[in-house]
Protein backbone atom coordinates (compact mmCIF):
# COMPACT_ATOMS: atom_id res chain seq x y z
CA UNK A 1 20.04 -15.95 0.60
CA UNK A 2 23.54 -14.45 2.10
CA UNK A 3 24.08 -14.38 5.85
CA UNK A 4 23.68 -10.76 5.40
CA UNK A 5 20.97 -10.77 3.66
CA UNK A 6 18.95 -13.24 6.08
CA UNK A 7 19.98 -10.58 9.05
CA UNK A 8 18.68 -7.94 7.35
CA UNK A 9 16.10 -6.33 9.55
CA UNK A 10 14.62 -4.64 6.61
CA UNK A 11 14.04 -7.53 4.30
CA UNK A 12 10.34 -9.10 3.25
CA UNK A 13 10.50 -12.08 5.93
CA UNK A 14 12.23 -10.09 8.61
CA UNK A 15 9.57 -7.66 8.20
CA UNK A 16 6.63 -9.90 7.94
CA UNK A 17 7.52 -11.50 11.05
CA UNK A 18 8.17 -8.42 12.88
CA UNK A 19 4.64 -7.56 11.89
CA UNK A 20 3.06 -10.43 12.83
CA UNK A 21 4.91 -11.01 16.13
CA UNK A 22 3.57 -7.17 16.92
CA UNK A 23 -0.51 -7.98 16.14
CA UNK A 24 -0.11 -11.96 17.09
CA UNK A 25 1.38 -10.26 20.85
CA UNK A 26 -1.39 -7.93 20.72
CA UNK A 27 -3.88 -10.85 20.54
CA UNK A 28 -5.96 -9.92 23.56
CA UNK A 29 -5.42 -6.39 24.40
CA UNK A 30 -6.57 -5.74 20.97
CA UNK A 31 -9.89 -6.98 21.52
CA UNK A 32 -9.75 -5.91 25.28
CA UNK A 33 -13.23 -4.91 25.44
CA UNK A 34 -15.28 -7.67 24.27
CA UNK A 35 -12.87 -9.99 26.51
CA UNK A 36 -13.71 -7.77 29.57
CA UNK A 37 -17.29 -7.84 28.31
CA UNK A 38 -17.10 -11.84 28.14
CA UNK A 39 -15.19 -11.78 31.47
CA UNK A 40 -18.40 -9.91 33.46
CA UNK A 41 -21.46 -12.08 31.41
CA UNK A 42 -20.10 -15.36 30.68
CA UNK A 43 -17.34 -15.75 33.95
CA UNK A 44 -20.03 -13.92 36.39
CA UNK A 45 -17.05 -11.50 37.52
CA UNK A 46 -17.69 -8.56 38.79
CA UNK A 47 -16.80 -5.33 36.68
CA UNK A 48 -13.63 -4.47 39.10
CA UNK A 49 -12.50 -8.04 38.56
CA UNK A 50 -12.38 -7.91 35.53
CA UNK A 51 -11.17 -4.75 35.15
CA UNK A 52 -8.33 -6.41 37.80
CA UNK A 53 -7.39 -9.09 35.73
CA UNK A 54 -7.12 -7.03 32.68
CA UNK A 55 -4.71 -5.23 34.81
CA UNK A 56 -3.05 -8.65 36.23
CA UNK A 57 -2.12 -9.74 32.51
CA UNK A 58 -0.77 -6.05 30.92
CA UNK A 59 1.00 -6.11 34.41
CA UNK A 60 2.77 -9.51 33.20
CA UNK A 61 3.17 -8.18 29.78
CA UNK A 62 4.58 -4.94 31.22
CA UNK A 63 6.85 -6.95 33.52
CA UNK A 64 8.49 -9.17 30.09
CA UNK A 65 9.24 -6.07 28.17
CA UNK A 66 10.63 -4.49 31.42
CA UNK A 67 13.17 -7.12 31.54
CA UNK A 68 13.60 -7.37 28.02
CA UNK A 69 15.51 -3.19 28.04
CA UNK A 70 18.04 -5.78 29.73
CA UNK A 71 18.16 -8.87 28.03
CA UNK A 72 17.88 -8.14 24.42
CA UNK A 73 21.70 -7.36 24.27
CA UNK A 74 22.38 -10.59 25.67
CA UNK A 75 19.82 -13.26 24.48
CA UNK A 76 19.23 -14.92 21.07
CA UNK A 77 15.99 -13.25 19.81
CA UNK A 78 14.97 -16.23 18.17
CA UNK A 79 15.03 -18.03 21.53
CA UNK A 80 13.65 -15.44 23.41
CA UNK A 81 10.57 -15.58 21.13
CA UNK A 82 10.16 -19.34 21.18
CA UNK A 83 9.70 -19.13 25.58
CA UNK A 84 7.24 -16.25 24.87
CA UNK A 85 5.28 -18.00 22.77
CA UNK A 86 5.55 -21.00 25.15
CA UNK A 87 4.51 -18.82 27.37
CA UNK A 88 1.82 -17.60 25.66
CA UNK A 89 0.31 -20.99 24.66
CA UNK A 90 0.76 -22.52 28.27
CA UNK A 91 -1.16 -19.04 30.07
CA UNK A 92 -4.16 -19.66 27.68
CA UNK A 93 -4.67 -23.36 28.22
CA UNK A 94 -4.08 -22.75 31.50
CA UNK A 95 -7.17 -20.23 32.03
CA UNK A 96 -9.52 -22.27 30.30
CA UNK A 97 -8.65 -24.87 33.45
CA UNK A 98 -10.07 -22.75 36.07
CA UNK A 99 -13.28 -20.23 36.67
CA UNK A 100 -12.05 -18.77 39.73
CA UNK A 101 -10.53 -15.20 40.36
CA UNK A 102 -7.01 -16.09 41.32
CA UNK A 103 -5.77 -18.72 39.28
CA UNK A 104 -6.86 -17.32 36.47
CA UNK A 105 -5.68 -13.97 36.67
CA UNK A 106 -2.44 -16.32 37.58
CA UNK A 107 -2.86 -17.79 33.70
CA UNK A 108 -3.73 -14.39 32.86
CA UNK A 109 -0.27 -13.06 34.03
CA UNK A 110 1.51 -15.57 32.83
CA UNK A 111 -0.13 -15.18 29.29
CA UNK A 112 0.58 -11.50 29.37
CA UNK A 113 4.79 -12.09 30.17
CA UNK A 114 4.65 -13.98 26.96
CA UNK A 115 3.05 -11.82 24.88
CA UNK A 116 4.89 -8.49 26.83
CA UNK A 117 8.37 -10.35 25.11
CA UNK A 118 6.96 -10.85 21.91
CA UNK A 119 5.48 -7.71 21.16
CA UNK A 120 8.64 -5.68 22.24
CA UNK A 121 10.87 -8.00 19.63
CA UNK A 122 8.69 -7.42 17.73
CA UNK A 123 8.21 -3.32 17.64
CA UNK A 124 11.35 -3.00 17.96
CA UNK A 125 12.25 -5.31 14.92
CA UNK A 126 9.98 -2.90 13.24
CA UNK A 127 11.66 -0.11 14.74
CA UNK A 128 14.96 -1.16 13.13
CA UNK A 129 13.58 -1.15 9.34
CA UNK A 130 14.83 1.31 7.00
CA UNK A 131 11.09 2.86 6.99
CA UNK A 132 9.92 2.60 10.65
CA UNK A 133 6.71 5.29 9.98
CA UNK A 134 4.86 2.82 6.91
CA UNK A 135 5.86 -0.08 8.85
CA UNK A 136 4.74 0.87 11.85
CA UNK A 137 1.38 1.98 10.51
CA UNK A 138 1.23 -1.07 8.76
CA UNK A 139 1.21 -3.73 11.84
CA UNK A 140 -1.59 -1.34 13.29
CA UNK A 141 -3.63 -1.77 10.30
CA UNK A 142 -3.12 -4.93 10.62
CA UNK A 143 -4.37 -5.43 14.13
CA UNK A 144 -7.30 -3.08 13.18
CA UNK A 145 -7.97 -6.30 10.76
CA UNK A 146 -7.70 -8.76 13.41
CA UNK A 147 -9.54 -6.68 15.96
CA UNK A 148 -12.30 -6.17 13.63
CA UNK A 149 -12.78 -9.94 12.60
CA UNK A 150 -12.48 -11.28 16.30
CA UNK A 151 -14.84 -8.79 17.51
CA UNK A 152 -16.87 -9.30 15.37
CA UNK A 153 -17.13 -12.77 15.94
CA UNK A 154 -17.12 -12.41 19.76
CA UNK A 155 -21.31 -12.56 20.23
CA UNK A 156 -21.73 -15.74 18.40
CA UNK A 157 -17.94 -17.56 19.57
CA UNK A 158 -19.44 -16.71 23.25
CA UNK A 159 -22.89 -18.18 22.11
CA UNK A 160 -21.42 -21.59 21.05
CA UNK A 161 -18.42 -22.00 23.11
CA UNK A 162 -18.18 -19.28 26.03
CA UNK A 163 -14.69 -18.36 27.02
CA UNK A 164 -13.25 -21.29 26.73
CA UNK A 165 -13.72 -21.32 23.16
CA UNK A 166 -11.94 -17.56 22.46
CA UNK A 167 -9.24 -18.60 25.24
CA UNK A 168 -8.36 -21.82 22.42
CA UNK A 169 -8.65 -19.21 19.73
CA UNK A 170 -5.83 -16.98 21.57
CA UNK A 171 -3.63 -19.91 21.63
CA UNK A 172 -4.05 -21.46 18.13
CA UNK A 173 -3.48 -17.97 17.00
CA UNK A 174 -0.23 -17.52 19.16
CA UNK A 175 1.16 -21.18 18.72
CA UNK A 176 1.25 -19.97 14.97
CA UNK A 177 4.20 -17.96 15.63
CA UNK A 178 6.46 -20.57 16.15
CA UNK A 179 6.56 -20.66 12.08
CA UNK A 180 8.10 -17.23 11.94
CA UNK A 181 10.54 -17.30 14.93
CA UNK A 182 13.67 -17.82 12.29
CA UNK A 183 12.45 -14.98 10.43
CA UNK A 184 14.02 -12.56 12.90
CA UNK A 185 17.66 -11.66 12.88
CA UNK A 186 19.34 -13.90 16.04
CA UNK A 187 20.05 -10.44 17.54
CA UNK A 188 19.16 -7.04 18.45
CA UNK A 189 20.52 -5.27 15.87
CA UNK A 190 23.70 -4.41 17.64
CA UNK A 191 26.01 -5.66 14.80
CA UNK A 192 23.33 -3.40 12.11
CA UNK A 193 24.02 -0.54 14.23
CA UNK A 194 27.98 -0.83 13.90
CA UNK A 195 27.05 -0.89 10.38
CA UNK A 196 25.68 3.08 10.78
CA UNK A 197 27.39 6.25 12.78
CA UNK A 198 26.15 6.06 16.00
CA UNK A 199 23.90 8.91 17.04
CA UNK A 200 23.95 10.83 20.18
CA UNK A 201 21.48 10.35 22.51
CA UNK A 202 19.98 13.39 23.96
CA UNK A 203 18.58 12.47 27.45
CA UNK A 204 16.11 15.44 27.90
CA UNK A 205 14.35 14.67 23.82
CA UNK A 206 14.04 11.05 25.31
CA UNK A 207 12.95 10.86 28.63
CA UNK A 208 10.02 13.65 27.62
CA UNK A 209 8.98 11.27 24.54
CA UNK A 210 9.12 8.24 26.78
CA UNK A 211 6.59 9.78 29.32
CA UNK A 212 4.55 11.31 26.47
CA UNK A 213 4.39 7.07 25.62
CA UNK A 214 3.35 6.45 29.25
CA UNK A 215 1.16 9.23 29.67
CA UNK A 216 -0.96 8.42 26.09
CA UNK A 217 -1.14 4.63 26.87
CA UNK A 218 -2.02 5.22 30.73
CA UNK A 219 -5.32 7.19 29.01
CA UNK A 220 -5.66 4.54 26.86
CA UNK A 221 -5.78 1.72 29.22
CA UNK A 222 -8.19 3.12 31.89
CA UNK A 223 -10.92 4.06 28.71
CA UNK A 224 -10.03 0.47 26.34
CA UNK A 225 -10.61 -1.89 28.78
CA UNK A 226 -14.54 -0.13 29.18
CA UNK A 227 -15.80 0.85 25.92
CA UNK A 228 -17.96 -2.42 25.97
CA UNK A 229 -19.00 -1.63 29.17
CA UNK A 230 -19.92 1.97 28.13
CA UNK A 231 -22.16 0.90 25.79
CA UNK A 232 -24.00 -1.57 28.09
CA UNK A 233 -24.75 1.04 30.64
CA UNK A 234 -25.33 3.69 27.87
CA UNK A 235 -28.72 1.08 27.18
CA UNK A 236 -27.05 -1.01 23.97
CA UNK A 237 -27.44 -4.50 23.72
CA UNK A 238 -24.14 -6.74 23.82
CA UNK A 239 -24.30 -7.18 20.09
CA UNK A 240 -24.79 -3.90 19.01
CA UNK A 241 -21.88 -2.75 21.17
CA UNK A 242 -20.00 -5.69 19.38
CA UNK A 243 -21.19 -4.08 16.32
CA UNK A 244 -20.03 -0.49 17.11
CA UNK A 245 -16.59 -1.93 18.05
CA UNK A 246 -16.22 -3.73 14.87
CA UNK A 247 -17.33 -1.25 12.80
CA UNK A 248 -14.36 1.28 14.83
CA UNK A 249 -12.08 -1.20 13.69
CA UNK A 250 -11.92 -0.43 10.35
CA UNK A 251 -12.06 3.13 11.10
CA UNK A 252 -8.87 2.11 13.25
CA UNK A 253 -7.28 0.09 9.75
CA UNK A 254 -8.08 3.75 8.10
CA UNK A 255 -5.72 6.02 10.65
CA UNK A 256 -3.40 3.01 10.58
CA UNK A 257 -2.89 3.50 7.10
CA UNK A 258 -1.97 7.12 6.87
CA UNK A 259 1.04 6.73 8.39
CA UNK A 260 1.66 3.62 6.32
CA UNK A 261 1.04 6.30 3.22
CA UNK A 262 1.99 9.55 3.74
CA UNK A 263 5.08 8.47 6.29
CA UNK A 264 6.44 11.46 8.02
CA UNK A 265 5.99 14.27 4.82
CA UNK A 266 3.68 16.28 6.49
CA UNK A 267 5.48 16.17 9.79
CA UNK A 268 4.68 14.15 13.22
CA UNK A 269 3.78 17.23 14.85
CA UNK A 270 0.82 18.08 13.19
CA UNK A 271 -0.11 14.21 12.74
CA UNK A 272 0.41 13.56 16.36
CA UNK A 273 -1.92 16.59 17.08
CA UNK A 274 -4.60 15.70 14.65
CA UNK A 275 -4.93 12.38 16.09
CA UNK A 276 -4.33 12.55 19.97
CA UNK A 277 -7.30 15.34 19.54
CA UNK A 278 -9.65 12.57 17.54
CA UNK A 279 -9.18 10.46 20.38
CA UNK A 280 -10.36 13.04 23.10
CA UNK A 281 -13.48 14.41 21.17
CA UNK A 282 -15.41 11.05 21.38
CA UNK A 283 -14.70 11.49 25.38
CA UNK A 284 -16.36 15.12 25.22
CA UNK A 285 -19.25 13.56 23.41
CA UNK A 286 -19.55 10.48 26.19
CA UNK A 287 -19.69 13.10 28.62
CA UNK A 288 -22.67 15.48 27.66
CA UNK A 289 -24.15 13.75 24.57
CA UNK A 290 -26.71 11.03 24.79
CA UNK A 291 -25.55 7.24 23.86
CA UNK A 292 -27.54 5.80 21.04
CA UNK A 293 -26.13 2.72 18.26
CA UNK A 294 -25.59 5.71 15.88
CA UNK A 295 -23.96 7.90 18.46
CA UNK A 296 -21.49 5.08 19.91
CA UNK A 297 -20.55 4.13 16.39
CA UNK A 298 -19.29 7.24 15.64
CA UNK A 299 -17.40 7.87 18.80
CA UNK A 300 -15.82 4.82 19.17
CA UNK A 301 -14.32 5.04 15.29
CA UNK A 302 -13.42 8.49 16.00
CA UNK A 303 -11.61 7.37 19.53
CA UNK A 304 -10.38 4.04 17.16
CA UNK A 305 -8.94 6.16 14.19
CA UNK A 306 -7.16 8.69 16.51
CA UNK A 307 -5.68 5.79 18.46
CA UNK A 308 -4.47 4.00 15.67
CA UNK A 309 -3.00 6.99 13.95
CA UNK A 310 -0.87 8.21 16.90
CA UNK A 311 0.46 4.80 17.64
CA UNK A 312 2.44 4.40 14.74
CA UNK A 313 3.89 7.81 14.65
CA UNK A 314 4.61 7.67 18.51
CA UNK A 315 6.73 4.59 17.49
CA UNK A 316 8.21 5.86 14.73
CA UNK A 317 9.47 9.11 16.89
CA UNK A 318 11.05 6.45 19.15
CA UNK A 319 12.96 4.98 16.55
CA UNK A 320 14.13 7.96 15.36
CA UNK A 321 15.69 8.64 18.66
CA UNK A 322 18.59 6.52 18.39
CA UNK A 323 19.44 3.03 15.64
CA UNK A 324 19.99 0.57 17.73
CA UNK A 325 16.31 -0.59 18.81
CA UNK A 326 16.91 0.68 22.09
CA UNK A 327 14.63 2.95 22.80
CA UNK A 328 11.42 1.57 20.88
CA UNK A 329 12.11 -1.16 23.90
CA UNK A 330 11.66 0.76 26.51
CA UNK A 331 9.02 2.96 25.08
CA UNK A 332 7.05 -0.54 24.45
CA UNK A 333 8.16 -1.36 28.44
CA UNK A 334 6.46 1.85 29.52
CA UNK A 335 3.61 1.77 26.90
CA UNK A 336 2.78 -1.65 28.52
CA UNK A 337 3.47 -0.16 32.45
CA UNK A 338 0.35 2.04 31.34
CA UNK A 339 -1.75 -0.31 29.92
CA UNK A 340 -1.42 -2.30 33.21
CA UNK A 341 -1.97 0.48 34.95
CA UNK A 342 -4.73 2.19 33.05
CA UNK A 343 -7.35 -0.80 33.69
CA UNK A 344 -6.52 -0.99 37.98
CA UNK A 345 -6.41 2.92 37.93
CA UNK A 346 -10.50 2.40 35.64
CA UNK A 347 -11.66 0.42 38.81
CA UNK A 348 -10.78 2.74 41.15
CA UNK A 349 -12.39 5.73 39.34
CA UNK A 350 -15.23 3.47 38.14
CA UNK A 351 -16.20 2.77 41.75
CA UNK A 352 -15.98 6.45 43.00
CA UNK A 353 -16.67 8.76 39.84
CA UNK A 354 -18.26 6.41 37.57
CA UNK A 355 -17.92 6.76 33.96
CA UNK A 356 -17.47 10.10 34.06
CA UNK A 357 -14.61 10.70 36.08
CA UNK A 358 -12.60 8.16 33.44
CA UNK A 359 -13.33 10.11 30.74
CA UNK A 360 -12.12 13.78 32.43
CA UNK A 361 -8.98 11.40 33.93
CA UNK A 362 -8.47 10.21 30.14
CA UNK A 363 -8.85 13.48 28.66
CA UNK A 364 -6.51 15.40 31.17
CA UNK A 365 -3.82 12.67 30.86
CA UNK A 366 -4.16 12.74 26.94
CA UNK A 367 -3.52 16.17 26.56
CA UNK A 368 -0.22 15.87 28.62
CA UNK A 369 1.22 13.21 26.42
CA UNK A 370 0.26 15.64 23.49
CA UNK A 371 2.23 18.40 25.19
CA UNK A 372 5.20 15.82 25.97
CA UNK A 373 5.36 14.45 22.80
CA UNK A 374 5.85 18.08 20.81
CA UNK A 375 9.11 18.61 22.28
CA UNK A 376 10.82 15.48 20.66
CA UNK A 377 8.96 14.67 17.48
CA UNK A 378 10.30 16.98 15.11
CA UNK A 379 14.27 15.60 16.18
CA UNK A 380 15.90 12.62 14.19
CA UNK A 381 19.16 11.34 15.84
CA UNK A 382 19.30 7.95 14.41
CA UNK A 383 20.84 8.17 10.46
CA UNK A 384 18.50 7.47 7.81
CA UNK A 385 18.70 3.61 6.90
């Protein structure tokens, strides 16, 4: 293989890894509510501190790609991923050393930084790749897959081995990585770029699509981190929640794939609107309809197939802002600022409003990104790769 060849962000390996480093960063947020769910019945936290911590490590994670809108123009990707990963490994040991609040959201944090770096390389490896739409909606079908084996495997790993058992899983799973590190270009894609016109960047476009990507991810992270929870105090046992969860996962694999299929042909607009709107009628249905293992089922594959459908063409609408990576970064920064919000902003709500008042919060605030995103999806800036 040519130097050129090896670079190129489009190519089987640089692609697979991209992938990979996207789900493997992904690792816990993906199952975030059976690890809240273990955090409350096999830690004995409270619902709040768990709900905290969830917050703690997205705030890490949120913090890593933060930094990263600065570094990746000056570091060595491959480097960069090999400390996240490090990173990654060292916060899960770490948390299976301690059962107390504070040093383990302390692991927790530390554990989200690393995988904050690697999932931003990652997307916006992805982001780079001649078809950013099928790609994208390939890595989320692809964490649909993972989400629905580990959750499904959740009851019975708790059963025979508690946390501590899923906290070794997370790093096995993450030390794997390490394998793929040299399958990334060195760089951010700043020599592929000068390769391709550069496109204008239109400020207004951008900074409404990056707080459409804030506003849908702040939703997402105050109702994610409690659909286990919903279930328990809906009357469902832990395992048929577990079920319900890992059925939605392959519902979630389905939306994933559309995008994956059918790219943009039919236009992000009306894909973005289609989805966003699957994800808000489960909410509707939590708040007047009665919670049965039927009724959960369907909502939570309905809510799982409209998140995993917008989230590739949200990315892909980033890349097509500019070709340089740039902006998928700090989309992924702000996607992650809501996620580490959404949980902290859940508590609060929780402990005022109850359930309720997160789902009118998360169906206010999804709306908004919907009406954020319209303005921006339909323009391409970057030149077709």
């Amino acid at each position: 293989m040519d130097r050129h060849s090896a670079f190129n962000p489009s190519s089987p390996r640089a692609v697979t890894a991209g992938i990979f480093m996207g789900v493997m960063g992904g690792e816990v947020f993906i199952v975030q509510p059976g690890f809240v769910q273990g955090l409350v019945e096999h830690m004995r936290f409270s619902e709040e501190q768990a709900g905290l911590i969830a917050s703690i490590e997205m705030a890490g994670f949120a913090a890593m790609t933060i930094a990263l809108i600065f570094l990746t123009g000056r570091v060595n990707w491959r480097r960069m991923l090999a400390m996240c990963i490090a990173l990654t490994v060292a916060g899960h040991l770490g948390s299976m050393l301690t059962s107390a609040v504070t040093p383990f959201g302390f692991m927790r944090f530390v554990a989200g930084l690393g995988c904050g770096g690697i999932v931003s390389i990652g997307f916006a490896a992805v982001g780079l790749t001649d078809r950013p739409d099928r790609n994208f909606g390939i890595l989320v079908a692809f964490s649909g897959v993972y989400g629905a084996i580990v959750l499904g495997v959740m009851p019975n790993l708790y059963a025979y081995a508690g946390m501590q058992g899923l906290l070794l899983f997370f790093a096995s799973f993450a030390a794997l990585g390490f394998a793929m590190v040299g399958w990334l270009p060195p760089s951010d894609g700043a020599a592929q770029a000068d390769r391709n016109a550069k496109a204008p960047l239109l400020v207004g476009p951008t900074v409404t699509a990056l707080g459409a990507m804030f506003a849908y991810f702040l939703a997402q992270g105050v109702v994610w981190a409690y659909l286990f929870r919903i279930a328990i105090s809906g009357g469902l046992s832990e395992s048929q929640a577990a079920l319900g969860l890992t059925i939605a996962q392959f519902a979630g694999i389905l939306g994933a794939l559309i995008p994956s299929i059918v790219g943009a042909r039919f236009g992000r607009k009306i894909m973005l609107t289609f989805a966003i709107s699957a994800g808000v009628a489960p909410l509707l249905f939590f708040l007047f309809g009665t919670v049965t293992v039927a009724s959960y089922t369907i909502a939570v594959c309905a809510y799982n197939f409209g998140f995993n459908k917008s989230h590739p063409y949200l990315l892909a609408t980033m890349a097509s802002l500019d070709n340089t990576g740039r902006i998928v970064t700090f989309a992924v920064a702000l996607q992650t600022v809501g996620l580490a919000i959404g949980p902290v902003v859940g508590a609060y709500i929780l402990g005022s409003n109850g359930f309720d008042g997160i789902y009118w919060f998360a169906i206010v605030v999804f709306q908004l990104a919907l009406l954020l995103i319209i303005i921006p999806v339909g323009i391409q800036l970057a030149p077709v790769r």
